[in-house]
PDB file of N, CA and C in Angstrom:
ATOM      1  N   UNK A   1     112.151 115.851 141.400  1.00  0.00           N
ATOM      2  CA  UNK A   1     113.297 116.695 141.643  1.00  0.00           C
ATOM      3  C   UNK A   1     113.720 117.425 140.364  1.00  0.00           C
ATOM      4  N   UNK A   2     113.000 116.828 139.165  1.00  0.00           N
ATOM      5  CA  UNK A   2     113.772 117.562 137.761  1.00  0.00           C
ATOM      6  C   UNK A   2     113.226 118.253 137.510  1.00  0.00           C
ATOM      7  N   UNK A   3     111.796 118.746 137.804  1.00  0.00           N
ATOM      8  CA  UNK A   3     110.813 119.210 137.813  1.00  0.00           C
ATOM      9  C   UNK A   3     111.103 120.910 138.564  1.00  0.00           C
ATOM     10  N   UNK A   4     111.847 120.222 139.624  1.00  0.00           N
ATOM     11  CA  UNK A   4     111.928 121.703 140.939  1.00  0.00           C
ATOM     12  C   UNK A   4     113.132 122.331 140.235  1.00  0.00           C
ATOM     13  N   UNK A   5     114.168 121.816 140.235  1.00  0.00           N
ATOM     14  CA  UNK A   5     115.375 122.253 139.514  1.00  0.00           C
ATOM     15  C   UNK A   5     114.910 122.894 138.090  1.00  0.00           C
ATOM     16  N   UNK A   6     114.360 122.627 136.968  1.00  0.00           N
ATOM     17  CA  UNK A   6     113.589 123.384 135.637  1.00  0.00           C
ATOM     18  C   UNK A   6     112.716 124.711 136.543  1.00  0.00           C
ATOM     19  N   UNK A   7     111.891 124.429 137.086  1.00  0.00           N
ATOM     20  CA  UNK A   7     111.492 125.471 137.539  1.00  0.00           C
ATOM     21  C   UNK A   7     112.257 126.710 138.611  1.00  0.00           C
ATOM     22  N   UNK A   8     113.327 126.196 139.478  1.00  0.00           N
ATOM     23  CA  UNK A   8     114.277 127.080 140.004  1.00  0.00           C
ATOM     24  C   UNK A   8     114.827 127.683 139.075  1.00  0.00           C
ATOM     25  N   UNK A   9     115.923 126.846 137.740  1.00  0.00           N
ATOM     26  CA  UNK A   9     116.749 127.439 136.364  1.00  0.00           C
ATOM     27  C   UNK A   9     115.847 128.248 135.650  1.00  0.00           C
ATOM     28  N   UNK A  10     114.586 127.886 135.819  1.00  0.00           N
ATOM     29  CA  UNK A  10     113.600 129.369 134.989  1.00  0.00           C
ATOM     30  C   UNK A  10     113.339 130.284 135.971  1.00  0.00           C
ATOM     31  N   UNK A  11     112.942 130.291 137.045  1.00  0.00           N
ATOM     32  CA  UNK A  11     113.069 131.382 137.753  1.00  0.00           C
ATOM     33  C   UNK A  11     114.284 132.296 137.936  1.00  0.00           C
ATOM     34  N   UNK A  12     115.619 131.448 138.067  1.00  0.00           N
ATOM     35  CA  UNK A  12     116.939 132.246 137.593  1.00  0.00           C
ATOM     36  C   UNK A  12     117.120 133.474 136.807  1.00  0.00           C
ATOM     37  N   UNK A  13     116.720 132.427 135.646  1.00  0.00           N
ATOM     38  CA  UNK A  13     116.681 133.040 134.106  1.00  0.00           C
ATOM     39  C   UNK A  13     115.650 134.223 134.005  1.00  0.00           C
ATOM     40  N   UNK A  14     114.701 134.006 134.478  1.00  0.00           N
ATOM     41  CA  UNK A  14     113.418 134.885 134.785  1.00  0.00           C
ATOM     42  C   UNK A  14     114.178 136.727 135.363  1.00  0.00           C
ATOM     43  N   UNK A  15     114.569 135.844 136.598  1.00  0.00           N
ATOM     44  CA  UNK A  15     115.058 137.329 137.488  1.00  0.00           C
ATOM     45  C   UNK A  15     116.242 138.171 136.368  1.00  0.00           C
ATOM     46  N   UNK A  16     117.025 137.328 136.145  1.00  0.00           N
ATOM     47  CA  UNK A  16     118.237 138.299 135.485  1.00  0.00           C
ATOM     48  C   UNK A  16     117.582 138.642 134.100  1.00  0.00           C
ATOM     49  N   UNK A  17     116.708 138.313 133.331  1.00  0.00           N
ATOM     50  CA  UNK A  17     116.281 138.678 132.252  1.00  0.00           C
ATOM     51  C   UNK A  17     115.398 140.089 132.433  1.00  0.00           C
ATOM     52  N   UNK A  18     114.747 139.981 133.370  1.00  0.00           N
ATOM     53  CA  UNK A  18     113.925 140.994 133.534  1.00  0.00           C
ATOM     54  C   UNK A  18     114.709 141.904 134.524  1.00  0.00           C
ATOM     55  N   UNK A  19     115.585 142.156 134.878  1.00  0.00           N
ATOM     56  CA  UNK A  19     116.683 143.014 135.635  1.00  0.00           C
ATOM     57  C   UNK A  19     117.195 143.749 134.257  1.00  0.00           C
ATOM     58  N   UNK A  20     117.432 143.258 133.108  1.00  0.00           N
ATOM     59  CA  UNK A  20     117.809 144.071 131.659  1.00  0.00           C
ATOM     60  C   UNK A  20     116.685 145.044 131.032  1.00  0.00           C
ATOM     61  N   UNK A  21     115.479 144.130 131.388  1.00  0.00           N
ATOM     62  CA  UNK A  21     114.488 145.216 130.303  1.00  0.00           C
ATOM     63  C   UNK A  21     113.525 144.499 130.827  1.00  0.00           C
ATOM     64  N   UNK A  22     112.127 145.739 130.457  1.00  0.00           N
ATOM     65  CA  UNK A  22     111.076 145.119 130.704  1.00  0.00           C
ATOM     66  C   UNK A  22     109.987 144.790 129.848  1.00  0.00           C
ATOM     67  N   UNK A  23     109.575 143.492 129.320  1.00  0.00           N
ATOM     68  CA  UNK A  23     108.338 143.197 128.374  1.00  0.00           C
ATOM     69  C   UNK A  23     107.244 143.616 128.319  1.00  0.00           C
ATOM     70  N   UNK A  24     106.416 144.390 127.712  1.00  0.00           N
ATOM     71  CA  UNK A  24     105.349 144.600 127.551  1.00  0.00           C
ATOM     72  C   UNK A  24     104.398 143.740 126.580  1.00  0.00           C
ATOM     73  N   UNK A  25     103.098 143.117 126.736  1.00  0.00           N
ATOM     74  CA  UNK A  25     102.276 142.509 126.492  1.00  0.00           C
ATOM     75  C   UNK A  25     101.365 143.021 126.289  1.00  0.00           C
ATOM     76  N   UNK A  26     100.673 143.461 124.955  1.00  0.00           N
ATOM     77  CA  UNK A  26      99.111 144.000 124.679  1.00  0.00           C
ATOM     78  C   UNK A  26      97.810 143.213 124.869  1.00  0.00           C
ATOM     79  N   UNK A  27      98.411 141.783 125.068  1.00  0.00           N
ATOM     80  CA  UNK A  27      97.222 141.239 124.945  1.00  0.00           C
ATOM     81  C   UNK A  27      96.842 141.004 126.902  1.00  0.00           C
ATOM     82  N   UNK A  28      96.189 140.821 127.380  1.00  0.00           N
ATOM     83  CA  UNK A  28      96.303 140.423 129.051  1.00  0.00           C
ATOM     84  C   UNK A  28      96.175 138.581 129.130  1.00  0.00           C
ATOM     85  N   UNK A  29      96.714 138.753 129.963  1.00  0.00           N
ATOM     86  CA  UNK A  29      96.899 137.104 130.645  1.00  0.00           C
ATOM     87  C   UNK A  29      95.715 136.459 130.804  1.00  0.00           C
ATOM     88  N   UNK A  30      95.225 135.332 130.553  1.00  0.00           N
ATOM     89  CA  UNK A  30      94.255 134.397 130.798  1.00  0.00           C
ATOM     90  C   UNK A  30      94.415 134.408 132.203  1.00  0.00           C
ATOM     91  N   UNK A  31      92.338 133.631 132.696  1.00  0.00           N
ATOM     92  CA  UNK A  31      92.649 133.501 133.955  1.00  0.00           C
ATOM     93  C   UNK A  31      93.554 132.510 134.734  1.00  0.00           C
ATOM     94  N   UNK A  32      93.674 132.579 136.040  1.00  0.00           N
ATOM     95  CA  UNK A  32      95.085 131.778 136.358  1.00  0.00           C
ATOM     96  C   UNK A  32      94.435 130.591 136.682  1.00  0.00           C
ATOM     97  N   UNK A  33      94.988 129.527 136.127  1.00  0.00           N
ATOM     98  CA  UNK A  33      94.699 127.924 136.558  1.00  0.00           C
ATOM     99  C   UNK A  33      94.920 127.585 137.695  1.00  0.00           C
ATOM    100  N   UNK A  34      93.698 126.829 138.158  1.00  0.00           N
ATOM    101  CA  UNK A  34      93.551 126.686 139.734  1.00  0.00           C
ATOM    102  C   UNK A  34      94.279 124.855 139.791  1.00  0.00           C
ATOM    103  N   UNK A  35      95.033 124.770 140.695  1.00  0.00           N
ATOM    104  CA  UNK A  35      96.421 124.056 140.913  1.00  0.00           C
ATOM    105  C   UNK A  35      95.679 123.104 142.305  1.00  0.00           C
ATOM    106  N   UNK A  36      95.715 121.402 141.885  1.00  0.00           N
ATOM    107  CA  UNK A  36      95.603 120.904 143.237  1.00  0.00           C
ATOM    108  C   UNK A  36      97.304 120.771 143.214  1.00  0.00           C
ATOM    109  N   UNK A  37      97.617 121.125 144.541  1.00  0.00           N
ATOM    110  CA  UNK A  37      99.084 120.978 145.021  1.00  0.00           C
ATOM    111  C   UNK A  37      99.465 119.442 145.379  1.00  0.00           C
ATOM    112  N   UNK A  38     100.154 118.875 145.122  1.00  0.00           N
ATOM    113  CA  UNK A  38     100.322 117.307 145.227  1.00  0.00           C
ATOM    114  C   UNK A  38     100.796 117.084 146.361  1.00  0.00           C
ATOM    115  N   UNK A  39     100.021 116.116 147.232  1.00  0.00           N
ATOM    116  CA  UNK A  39     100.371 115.845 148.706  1.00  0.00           C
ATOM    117  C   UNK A  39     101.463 114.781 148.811  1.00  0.00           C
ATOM    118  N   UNK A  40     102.387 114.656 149.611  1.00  0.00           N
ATOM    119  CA  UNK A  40     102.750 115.513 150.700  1.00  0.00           C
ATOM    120  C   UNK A  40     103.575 116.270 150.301  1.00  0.00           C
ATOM    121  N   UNK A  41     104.392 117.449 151.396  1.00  0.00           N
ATOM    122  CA  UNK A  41     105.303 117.922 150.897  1.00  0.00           C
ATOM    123  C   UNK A  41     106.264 117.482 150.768  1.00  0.00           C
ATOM    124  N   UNK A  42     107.278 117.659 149.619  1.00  0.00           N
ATOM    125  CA  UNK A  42     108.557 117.045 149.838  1.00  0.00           C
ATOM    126  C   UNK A  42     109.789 116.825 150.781  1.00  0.00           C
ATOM    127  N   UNK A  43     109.420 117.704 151.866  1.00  0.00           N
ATOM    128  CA  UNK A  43     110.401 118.409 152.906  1.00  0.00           C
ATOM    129  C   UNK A  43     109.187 119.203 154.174  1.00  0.00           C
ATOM    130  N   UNK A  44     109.697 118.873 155.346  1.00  0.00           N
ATOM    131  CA  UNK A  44     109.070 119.569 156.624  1.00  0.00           C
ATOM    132  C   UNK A  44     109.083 120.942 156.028  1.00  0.00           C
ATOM    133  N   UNK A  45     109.589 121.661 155.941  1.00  0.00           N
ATOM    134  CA  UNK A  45     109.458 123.375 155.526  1.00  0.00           C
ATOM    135  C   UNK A  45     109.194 123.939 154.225  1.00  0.00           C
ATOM    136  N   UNK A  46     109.048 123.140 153.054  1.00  0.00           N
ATOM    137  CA  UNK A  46     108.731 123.269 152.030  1.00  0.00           C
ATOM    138  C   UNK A  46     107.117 123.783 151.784  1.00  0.00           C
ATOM    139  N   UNK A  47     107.471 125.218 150.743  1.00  0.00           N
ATOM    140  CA  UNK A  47     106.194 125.527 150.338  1.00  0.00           C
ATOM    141  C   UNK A  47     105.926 125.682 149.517  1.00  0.00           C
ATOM    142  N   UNK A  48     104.522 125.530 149.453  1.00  0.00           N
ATOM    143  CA  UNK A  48     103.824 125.788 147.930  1.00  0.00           C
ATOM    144  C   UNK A  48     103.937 127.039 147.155  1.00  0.00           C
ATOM    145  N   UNK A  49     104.381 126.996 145.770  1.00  0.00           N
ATOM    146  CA  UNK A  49     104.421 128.247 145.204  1.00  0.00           C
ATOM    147  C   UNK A  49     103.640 128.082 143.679  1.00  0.00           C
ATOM    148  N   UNK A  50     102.245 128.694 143.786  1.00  0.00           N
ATOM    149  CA  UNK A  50     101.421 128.861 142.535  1.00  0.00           C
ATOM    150  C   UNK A  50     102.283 128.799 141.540  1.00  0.00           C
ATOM    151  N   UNK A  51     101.549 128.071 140.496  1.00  0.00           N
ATOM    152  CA  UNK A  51     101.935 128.190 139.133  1.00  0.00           C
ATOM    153  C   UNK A  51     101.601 129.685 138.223  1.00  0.00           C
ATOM    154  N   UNK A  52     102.129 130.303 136.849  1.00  0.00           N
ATOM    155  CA  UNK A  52     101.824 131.355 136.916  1.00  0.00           C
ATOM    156  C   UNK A  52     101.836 131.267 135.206  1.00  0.00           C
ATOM    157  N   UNK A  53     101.134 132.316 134.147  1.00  0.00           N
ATOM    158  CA  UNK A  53     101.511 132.507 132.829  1.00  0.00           C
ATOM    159  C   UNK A  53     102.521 133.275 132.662  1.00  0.00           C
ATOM    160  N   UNK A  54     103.104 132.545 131.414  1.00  0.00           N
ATOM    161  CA  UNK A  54     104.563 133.410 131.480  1.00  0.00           C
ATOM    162  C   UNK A  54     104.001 133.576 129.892  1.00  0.00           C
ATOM    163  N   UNK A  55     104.787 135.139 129.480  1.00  0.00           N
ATOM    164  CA  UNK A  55     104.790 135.222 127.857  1.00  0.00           C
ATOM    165  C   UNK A  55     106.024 134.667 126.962  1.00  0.00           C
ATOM    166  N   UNK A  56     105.368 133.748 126.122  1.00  0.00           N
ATOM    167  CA  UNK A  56     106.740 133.018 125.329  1.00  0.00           C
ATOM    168  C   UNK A  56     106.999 133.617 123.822  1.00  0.00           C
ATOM    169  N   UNK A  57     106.526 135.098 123.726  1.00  0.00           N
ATOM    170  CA  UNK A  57     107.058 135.409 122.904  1.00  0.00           C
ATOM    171  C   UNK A  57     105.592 136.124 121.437  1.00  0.00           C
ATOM    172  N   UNK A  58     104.599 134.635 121.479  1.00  0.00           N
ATOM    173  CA  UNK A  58     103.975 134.352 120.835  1.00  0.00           C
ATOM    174  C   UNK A  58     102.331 134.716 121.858  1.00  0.00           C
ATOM    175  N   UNK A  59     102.480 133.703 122.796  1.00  0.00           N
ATOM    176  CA  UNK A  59     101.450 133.364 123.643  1.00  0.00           C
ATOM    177  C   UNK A  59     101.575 133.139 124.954  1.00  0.00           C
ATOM    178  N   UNK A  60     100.210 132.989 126.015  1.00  0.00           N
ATOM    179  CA  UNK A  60     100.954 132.344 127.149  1.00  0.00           C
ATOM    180  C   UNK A  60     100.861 131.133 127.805  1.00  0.00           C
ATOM    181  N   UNK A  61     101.929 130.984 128.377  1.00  0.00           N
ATOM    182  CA  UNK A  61     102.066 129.854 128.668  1.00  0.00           C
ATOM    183  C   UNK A  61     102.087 129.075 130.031  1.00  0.00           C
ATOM    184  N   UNK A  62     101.587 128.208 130.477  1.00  0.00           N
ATOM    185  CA  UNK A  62     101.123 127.725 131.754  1.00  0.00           C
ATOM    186  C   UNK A  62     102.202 127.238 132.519  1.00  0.00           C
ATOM    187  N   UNK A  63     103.291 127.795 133.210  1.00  0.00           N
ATOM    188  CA  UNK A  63     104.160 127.445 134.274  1.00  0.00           C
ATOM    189  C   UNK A  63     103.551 126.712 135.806  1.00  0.00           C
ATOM    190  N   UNK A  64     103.697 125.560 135.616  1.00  0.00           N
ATOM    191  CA  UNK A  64     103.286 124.528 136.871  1.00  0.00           C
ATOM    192  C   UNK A  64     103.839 125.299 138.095  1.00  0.00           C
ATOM    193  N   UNK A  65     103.384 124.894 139.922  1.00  0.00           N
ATOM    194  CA  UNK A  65     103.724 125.736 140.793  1.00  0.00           C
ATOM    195  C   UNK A  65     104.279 124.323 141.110  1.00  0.00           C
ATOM    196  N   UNK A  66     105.277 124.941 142.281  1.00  0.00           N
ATOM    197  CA  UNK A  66     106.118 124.077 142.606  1.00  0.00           C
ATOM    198  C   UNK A  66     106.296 123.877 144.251  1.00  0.00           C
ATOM    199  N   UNK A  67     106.890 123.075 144.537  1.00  0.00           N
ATOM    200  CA  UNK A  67     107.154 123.171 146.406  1.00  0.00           C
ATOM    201  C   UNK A  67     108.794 123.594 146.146  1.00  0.00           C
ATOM    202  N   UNK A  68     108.725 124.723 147.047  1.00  0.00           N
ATOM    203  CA  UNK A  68     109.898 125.351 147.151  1.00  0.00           C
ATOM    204  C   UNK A  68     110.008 125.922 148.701  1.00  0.00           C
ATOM    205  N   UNK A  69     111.920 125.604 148.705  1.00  0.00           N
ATOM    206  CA  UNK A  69     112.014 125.757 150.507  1.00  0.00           C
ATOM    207  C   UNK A  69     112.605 127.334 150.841  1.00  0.00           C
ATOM    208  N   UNK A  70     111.682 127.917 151.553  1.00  0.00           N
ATOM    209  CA  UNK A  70     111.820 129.105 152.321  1.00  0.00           C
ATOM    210  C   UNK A  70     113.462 129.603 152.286  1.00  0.00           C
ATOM    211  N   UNK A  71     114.301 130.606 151.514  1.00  0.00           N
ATOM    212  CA  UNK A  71     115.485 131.135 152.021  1.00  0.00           C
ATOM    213  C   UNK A  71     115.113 131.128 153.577  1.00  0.00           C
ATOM    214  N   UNK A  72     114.596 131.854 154.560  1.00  0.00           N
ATOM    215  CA  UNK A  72     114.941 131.909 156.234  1.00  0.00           C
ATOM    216  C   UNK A  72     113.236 131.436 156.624  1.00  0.00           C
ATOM    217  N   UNK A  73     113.922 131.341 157.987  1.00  0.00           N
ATOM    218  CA  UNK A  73     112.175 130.803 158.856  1.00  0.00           C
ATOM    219  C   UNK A  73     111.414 131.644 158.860  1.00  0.00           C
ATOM    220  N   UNK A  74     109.969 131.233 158.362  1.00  0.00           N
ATOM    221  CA  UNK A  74     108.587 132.326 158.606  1.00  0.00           C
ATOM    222  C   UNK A  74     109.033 133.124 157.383  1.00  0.00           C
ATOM    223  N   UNK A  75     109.567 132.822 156.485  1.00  0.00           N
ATOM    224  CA  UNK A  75     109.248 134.257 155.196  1.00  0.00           C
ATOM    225  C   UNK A  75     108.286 133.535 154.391  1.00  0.00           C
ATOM    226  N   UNK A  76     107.574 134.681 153.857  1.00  0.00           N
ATOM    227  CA  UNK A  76     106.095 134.202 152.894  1.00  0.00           C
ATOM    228  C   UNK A  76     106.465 134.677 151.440  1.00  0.00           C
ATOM    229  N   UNK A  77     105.833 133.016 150.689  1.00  0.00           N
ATOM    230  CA  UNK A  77     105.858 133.708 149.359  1.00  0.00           C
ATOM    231  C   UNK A  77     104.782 134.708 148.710  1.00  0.00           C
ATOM    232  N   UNK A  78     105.097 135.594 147.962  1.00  0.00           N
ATOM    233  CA  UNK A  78     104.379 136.555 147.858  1.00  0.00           C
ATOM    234  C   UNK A  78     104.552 136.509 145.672  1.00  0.00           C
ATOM    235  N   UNK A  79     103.064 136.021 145.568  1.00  0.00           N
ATOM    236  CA  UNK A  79     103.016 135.636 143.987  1.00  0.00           C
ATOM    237  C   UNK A  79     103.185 136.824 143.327  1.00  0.00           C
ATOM    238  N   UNK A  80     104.125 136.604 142.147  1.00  0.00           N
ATOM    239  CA  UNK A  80     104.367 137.335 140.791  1.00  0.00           C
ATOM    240  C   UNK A  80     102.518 137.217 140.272  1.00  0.00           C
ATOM    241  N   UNK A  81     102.554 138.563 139.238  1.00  0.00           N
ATOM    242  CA  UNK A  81     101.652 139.007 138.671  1.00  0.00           C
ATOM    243  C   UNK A  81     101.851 139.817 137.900  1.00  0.00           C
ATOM    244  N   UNK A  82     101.183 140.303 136.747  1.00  0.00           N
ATOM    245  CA  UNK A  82     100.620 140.763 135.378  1.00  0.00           C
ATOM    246  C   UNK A  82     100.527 141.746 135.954  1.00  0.00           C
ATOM    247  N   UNK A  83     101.013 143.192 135.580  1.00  0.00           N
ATOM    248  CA  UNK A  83     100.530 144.289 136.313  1.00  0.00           C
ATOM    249  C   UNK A  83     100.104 145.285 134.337  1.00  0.00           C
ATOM    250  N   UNK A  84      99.474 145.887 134.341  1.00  0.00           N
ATOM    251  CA  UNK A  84      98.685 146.439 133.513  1.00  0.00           C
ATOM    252  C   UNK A  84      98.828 148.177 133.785  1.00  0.00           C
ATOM    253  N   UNK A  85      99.669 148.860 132.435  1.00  0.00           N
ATOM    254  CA  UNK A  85      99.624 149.996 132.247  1.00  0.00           C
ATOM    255  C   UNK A  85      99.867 150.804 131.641  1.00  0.00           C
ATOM    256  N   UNK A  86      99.876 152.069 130.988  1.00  0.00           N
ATOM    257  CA  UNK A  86      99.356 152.590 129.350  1.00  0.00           C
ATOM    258  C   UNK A  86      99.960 151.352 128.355  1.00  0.00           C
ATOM    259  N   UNK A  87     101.439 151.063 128.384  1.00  0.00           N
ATOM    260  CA  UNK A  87     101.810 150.168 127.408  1.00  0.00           C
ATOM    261  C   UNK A  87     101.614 148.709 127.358  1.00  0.00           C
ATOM    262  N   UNK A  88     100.758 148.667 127.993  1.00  0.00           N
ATOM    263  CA  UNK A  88     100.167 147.050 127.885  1.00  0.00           C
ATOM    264  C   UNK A  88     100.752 146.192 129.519  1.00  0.00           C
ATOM    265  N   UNK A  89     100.624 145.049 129.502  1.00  0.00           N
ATOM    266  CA  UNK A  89     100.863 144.005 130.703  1.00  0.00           C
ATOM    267  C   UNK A  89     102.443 143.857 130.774  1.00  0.00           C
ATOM    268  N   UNK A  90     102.876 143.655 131.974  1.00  0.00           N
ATOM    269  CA  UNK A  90     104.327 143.229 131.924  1.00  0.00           C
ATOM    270  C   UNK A  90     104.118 142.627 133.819  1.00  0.00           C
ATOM    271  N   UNK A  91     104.753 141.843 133.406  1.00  0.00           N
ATOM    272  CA  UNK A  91     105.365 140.339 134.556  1.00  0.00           C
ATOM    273  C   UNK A  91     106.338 141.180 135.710  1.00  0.00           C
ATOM    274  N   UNK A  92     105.541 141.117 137.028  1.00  0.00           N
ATOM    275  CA  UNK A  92     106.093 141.034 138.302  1.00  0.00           C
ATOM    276  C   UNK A  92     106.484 140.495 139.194  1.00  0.00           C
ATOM    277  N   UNK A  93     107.587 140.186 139.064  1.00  0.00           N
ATOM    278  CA  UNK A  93     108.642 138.779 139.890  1.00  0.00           C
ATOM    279  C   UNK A  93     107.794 138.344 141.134  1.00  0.00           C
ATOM    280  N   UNK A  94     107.466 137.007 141.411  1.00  0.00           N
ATOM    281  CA  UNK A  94     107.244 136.745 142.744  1.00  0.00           C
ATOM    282  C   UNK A  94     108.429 136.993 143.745  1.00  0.00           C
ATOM    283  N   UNK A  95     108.334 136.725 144.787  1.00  0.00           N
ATOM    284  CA  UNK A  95     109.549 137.218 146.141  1.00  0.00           C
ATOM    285  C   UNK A  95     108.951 136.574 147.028  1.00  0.00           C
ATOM    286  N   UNK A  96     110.321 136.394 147.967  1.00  0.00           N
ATOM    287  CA  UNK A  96     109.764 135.930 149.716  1.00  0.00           C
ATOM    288  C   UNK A  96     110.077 137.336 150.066  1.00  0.00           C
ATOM    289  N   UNK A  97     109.206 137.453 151.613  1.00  0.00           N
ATOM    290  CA  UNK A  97     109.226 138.428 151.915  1.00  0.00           C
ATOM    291  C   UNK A  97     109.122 138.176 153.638  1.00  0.00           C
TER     292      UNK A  97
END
């Protein structure tokens, strides 16, 4: 549970940080680490949400994925990604959708 909560408070932090400005990264993201998801789920409606690299400034860094519960029924998570362009890489919020 301390685990989901750190990763919700960084996703928080995540959204309103990047709502101010946006980071650019020259170097590109390593490939993405392939995640066994730990059985069972914590909750009937709970879903899996990939882990992802985040830039810490310096380097990047390996953010664990987490089981996280759906805002409404049937919405899909839809993974954040590295998007790449003239000024280098910058971080695209995951979302339900």
């Amino acid at each position: 549970m301390k685990k989901f909560l750190a990763v919700a408070c960084f996703g928080i932090t995540l959204a309103a940080a990047s709502a101010d400005a946006q980071v650019y990264v020259r170097i590109g993201p390593p490939p993405r680490v392939v995640e066994r998801r730990p059985p069972p789920p914590p909750g009937p409606r709970r879903v899996w949400v990939g882990g992802y690299h985040r830039w810490d400034g310096r380097r990047y860094v390996w953010m664990p994925g987490a089981w996280m519960l759906p805002p409404r029924p049937r919405a899909r998570w839809v993974d954040g990604r590295w998007v790449h362009d003239r000024r280098g890489y910058y971080w695209r919020d995951g979302h339900w959708r």
